[in-house]
PDB file of N, CA and C in Angstrom:
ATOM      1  N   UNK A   1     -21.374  -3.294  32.492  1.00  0.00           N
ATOM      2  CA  UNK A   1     -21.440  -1.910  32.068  1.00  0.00           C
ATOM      3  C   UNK A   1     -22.895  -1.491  31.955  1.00  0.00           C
ATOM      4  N   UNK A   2     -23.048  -0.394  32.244  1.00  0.00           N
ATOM      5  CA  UNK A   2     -24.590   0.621  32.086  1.00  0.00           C
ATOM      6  C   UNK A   2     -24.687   0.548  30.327  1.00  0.00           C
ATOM      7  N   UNK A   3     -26.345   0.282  30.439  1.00  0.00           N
ATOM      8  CA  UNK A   3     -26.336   0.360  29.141  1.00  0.00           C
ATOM      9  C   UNK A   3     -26.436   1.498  28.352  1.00  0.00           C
ATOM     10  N   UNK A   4     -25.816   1.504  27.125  1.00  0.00           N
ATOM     11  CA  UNK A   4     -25.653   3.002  26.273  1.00  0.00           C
ATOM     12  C   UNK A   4     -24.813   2.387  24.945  1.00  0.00           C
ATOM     13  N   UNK A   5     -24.316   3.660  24.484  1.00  0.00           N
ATOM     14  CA  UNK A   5     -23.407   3.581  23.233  1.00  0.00           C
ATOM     15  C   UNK A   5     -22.183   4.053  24.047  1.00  0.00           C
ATOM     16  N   UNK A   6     -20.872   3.170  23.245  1.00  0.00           N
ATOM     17  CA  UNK A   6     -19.694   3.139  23.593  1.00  0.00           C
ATOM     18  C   UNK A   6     -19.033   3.124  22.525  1.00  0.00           C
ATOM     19  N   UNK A   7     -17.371   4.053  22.500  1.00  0.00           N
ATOM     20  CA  UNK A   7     -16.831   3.997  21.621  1.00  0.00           C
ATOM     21  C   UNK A   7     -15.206   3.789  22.438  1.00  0.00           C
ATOM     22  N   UNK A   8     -14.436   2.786  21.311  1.00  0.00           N
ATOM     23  CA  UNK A   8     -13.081   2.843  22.059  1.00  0.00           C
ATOM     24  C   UNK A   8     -12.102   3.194  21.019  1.00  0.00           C
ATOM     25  N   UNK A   9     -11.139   4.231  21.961  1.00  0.00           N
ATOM     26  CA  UNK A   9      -9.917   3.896  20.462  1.00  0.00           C
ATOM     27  C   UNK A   9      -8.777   3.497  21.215  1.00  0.00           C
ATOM     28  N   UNK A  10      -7.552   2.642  20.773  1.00  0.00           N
ATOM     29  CA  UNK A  10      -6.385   2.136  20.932  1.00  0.00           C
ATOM     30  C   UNK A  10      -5.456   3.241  20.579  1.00  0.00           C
ATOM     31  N   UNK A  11      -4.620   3.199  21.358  1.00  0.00           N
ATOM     32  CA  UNK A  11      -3.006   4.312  21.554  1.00  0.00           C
ATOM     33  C   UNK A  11      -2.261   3.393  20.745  1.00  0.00           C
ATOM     34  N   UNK A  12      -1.826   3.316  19.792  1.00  0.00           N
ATOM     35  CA  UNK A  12      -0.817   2.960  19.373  1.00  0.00           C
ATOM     36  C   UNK A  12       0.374   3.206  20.039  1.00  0.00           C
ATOM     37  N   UNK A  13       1.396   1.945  20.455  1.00  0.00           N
ATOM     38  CA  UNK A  13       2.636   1.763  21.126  1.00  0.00           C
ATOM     39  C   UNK A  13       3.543   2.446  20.308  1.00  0.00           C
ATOM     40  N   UNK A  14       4.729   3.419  20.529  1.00  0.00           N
ATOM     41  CA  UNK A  14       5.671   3.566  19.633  1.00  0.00           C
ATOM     42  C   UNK A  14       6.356   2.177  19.140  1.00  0.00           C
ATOM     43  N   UNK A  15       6.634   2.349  17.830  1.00  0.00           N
ATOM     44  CA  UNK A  15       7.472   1.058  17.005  1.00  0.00           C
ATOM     45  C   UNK A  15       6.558   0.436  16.535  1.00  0.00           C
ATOM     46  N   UNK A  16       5.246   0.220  16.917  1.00  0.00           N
ATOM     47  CA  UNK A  16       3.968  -0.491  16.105  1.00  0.00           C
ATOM     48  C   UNK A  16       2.952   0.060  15.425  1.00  0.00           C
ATOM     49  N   UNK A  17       2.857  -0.789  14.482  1.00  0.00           N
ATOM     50  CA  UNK A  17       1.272   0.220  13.097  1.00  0.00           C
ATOM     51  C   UNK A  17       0.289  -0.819  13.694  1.00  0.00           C
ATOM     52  N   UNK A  18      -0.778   0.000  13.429  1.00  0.00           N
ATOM     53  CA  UNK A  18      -1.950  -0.790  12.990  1.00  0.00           C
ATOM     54  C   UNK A  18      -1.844  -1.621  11.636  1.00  0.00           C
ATOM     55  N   UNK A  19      -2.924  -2.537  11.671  1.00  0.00           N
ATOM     56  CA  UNK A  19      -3.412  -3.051  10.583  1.00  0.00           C
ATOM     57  C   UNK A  19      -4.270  -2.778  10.098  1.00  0.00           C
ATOM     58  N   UNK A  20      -4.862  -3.048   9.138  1.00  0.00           N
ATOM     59  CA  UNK A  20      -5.824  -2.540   7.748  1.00  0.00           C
ATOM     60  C   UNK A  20      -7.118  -3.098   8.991  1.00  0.00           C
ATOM     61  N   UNK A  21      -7.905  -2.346   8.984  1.00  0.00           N
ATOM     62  CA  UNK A  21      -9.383  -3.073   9.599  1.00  0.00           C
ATOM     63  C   UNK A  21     -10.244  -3.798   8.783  1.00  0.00           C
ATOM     64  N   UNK A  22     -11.007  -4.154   9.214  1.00  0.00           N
ATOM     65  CA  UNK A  22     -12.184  -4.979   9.032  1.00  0.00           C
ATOM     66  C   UNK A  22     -12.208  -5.706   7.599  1.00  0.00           C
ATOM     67  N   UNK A  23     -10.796  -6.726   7.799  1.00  0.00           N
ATOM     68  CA  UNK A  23     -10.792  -7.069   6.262  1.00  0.00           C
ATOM     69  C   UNK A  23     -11.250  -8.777   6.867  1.00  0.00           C
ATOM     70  N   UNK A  24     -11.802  -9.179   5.552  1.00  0.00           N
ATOM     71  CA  UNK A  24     -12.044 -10.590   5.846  1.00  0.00           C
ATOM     72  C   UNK A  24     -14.115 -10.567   6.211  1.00  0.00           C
ATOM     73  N   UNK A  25     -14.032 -11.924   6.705  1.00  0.00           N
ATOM     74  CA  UNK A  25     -15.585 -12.333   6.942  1.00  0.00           C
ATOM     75  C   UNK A  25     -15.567 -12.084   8.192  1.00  0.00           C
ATOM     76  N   UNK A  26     -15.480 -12.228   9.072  1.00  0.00           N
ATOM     77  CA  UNK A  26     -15.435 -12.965  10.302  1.00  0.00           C
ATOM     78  C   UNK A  26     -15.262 -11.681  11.185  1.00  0.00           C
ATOM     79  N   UNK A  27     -15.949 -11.066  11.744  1.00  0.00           N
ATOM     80  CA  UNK A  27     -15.606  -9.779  12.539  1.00  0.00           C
ATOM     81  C   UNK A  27     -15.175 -10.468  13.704  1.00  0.00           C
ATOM     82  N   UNK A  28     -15.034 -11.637  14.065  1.00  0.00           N
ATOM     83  CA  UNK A  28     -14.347 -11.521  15.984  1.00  0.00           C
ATOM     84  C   UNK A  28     -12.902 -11.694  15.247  1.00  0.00           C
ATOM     85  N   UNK A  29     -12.374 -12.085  14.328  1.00  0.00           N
ATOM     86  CA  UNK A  29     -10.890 -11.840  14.501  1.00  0.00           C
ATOM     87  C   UNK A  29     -10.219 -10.900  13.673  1.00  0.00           C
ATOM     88  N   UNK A  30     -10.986  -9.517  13.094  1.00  0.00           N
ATOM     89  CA  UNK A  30     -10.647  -9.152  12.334  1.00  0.00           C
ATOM     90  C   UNK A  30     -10.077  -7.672  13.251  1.00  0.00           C
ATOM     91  N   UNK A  31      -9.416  -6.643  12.864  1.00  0.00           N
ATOM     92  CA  UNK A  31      -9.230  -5.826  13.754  1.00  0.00           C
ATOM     93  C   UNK A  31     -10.153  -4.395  13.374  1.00  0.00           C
ATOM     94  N   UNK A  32     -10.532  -3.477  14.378  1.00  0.00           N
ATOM     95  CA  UNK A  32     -11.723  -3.305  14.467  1.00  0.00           C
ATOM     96  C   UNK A  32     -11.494  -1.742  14.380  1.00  0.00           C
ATOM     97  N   UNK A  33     -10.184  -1.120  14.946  1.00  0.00           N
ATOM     98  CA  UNK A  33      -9.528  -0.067  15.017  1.00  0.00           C
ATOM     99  C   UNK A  33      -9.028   1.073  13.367  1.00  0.00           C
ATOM    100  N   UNK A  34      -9.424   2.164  13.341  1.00  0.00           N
ATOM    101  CA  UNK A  34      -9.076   2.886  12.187  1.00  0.00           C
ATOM    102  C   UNK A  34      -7.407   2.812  12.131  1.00  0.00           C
ATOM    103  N   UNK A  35      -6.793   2.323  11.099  1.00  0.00           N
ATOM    104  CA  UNK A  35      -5.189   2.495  10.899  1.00  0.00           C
ATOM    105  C   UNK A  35      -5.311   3.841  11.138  1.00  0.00           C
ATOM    106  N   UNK A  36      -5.606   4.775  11.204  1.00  0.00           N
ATOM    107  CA  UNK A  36      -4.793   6.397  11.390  1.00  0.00           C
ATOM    108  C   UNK A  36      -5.283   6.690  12.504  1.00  0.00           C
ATOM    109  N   UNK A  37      -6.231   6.455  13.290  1.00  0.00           N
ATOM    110  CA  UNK A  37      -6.646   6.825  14.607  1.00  0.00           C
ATOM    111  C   UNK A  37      -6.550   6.334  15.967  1.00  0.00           C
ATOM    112  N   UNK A  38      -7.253   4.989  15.597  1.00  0.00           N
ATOM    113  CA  UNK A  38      -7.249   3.752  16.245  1.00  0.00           C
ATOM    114  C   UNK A  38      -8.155   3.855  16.781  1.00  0.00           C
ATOM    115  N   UNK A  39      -9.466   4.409  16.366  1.00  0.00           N
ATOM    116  CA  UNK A  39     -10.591   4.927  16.835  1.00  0.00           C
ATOM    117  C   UNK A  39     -11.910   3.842  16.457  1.00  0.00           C
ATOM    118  N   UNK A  40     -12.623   3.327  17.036  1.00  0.00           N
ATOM    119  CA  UNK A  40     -13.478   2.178  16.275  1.00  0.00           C
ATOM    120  C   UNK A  40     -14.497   3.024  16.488  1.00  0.00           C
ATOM    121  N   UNK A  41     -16.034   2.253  15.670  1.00  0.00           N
ATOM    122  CA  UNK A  41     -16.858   2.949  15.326  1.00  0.00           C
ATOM    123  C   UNK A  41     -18.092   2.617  17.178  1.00  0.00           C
ATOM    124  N   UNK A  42     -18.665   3.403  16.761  1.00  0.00           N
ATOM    125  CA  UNK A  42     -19.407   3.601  18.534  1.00  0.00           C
ATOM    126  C   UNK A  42     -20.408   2.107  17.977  1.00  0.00           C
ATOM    127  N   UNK A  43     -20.801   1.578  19.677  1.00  0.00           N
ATOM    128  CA  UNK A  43     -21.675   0.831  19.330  1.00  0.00           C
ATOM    129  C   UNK A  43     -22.410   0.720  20.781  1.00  0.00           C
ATOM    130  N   UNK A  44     -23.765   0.094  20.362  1.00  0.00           N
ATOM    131  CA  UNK A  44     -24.739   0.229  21.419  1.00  0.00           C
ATOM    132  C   UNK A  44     -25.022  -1.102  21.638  1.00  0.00           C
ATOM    133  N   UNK A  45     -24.383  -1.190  23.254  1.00  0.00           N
ATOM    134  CA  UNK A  45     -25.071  -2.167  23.837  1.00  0.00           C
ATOM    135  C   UNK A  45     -26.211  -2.148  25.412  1.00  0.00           C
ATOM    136  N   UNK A  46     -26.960  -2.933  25.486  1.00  0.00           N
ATOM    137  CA  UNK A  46     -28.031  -3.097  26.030  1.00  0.00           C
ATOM    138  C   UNK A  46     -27.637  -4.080  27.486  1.00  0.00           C
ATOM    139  N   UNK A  47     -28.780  -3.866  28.165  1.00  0.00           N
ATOM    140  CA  UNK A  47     -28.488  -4.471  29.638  1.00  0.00           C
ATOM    141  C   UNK A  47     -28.265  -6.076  29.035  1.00  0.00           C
ATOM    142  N   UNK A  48     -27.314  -6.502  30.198  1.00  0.00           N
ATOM    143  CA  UNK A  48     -26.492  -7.838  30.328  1.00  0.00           C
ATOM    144  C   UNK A  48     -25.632  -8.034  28.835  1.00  0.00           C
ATOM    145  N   UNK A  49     -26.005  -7.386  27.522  1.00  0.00           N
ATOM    146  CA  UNK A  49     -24.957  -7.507  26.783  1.00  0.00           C
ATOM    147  C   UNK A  49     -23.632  -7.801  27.154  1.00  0.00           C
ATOM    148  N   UNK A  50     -22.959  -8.664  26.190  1.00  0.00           N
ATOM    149  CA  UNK A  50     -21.570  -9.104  26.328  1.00  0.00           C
ATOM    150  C   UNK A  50     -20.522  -9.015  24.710  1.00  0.00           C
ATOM    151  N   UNK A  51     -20.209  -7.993  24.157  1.00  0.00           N
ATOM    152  CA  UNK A  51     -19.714  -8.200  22.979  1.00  0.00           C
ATOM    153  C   UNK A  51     -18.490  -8.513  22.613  1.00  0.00           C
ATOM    154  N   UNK A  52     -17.889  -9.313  22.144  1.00  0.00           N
ATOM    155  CA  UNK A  52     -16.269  -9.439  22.748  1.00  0.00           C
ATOM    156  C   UNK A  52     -15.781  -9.589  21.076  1.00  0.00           C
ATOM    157  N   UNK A  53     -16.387  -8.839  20.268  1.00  0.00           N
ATOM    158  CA  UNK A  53     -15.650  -8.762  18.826  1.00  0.00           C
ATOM    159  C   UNK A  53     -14.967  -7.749  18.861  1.00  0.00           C
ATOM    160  N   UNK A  54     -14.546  -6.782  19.572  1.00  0.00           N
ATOM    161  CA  UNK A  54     -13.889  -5.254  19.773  1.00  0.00           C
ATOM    162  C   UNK A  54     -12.204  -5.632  19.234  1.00  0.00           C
ATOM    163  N   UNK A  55     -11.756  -5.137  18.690  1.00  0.00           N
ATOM    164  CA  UNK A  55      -9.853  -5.675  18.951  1.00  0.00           C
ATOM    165  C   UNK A  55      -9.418  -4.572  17.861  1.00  0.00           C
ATOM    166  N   UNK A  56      -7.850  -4.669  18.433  1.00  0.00           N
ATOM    167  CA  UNK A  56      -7.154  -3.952  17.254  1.00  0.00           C
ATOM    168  C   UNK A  56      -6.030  -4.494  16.795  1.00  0.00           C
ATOM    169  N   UNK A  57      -5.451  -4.792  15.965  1.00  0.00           N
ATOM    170  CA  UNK A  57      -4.880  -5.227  14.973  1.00  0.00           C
ATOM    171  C   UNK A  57      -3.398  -4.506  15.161  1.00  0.00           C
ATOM    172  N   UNK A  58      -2.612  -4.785  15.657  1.00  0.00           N
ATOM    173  CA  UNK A  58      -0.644  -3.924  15.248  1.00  0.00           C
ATOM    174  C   UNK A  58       0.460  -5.255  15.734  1.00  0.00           C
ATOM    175  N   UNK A  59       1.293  -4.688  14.775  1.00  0.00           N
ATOM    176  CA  UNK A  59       2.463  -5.009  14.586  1.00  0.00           C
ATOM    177  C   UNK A  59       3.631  -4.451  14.540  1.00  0.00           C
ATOM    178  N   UNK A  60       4.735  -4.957  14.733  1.00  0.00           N
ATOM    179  CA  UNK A  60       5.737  -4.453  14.924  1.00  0.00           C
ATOM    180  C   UNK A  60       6.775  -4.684  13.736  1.00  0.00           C
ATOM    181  N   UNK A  61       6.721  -3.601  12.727  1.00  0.00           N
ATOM    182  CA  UNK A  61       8.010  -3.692  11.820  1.00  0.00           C
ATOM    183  C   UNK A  61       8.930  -4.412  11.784  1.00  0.00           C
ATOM    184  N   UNK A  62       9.847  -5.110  11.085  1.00  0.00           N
ATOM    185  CA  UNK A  62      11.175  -5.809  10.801  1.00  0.00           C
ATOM    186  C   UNK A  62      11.869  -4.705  10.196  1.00  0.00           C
ATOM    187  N   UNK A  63      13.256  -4.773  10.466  1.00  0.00           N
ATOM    188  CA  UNK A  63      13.909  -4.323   9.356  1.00  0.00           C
ATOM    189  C   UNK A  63      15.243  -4.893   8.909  1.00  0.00           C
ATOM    190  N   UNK A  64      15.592  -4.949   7.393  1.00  0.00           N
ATOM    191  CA  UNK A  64      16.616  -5.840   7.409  1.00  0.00           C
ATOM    192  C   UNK A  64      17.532  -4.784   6.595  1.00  0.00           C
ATOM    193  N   UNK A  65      18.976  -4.522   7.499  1.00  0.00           N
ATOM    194  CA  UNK A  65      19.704  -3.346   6.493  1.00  0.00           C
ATOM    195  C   UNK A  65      18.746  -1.719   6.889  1.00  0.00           C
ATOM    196  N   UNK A  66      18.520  -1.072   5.786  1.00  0.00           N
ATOM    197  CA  UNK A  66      17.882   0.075   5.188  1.00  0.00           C
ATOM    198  C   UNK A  66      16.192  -0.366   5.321  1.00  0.00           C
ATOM    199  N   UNK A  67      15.772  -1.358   4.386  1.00  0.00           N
ATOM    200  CA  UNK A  67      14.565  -2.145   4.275  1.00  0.00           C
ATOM    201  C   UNK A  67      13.850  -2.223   5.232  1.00  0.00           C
ATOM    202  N   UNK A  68      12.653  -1.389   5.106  1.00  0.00           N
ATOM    203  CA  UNK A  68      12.043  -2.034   6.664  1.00  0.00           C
ATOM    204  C   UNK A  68      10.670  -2.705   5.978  1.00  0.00           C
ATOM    205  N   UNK A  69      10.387  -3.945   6.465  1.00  0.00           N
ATOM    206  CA  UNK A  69       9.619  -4.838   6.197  1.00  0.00           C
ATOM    207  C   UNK A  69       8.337  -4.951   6.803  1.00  0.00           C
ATOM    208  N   UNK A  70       7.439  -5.085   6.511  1.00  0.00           N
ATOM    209  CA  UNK A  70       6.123  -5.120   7.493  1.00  0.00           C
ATOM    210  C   UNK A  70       4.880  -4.052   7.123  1.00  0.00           C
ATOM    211  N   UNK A  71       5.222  -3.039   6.207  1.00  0.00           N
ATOM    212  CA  UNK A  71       4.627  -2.253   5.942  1.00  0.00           C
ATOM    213  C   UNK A  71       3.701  -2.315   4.348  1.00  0.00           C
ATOM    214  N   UNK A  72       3.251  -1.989   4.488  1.00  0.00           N
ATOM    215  CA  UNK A  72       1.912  -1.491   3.152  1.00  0.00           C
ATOM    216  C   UNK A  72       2.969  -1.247   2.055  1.00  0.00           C
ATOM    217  N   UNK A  73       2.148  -2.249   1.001  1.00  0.00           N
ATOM    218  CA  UNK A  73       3.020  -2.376  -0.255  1.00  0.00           C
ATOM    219  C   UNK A  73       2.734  -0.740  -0.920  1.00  0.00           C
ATOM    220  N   UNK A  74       1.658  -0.052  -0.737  1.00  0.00           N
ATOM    221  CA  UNK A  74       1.892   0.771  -1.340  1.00  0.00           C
ATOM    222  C   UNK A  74       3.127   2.032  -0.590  1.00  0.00           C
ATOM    223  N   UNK A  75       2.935   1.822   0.638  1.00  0.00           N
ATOM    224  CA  UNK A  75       4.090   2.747   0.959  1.00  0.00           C
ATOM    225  C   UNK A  75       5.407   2.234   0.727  1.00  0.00           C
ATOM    226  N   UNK A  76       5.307   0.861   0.784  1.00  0.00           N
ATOM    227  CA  UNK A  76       7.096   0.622   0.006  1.00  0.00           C
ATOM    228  C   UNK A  76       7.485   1.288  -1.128  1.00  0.00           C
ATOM    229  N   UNK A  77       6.412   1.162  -2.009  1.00  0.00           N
ATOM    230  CA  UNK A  77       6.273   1.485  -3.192  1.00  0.00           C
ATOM    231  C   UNK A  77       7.086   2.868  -3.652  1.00  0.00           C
ATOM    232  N   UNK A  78       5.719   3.414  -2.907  1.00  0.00           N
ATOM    233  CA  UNK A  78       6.126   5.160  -2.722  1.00  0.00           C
ATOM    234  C   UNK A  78       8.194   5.502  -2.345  1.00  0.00           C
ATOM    235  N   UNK A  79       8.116   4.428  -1.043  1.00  0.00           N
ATOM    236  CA  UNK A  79       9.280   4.970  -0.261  1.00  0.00           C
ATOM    237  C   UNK A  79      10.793   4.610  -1.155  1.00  0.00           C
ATOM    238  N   UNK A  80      10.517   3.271  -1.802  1.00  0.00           N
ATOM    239  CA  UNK A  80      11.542   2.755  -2.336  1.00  0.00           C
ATOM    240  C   UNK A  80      11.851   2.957  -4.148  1.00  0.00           C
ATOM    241  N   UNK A  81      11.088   4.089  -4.842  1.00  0.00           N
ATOM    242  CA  UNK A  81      11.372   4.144  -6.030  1.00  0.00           C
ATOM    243  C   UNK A  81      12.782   4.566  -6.325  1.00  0.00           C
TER     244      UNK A  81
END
């Protein structure tokens, strides 16, 4: 690639969320993508650069019955009072 600043965002698949970003130490396995956008933050790379920490993070819901599983405790929260 020409060197510059680059930004990527991920389409979320119907039936799959993102995950929470940039949690943890370790940025190559962490996911890199905004949960509401899927938009990551721009970054600048330089001739012969190679950065391969970029990723996004989704999953695909369970549901068991009514219950759907897989989701953010606080929206259970919310959904299931």
């Amino acid at each position: 690639m020409a060197p510059g600043t680059y930004t990527v965002t991920v389409v979320r698949p119907g039936g799959y969320e993102f995950t929470a970003a940039n949690q943890g130490t370790d940025d190559a396995v962490d996911s890199d993508a905004d949960p509401t956008s899927g938009a990551m933050s721009a970054t600048e790379l330089v001739s012969g650069e190679e950065d391969l920490t970029w990723d996004a993070g989704l999953y695909r819901p369970a549901s068991i019955g009514e219950r759907r599983l897989g989701r953010p405790e606080r929206q259970r929260r919310a959904r299931y009072r």
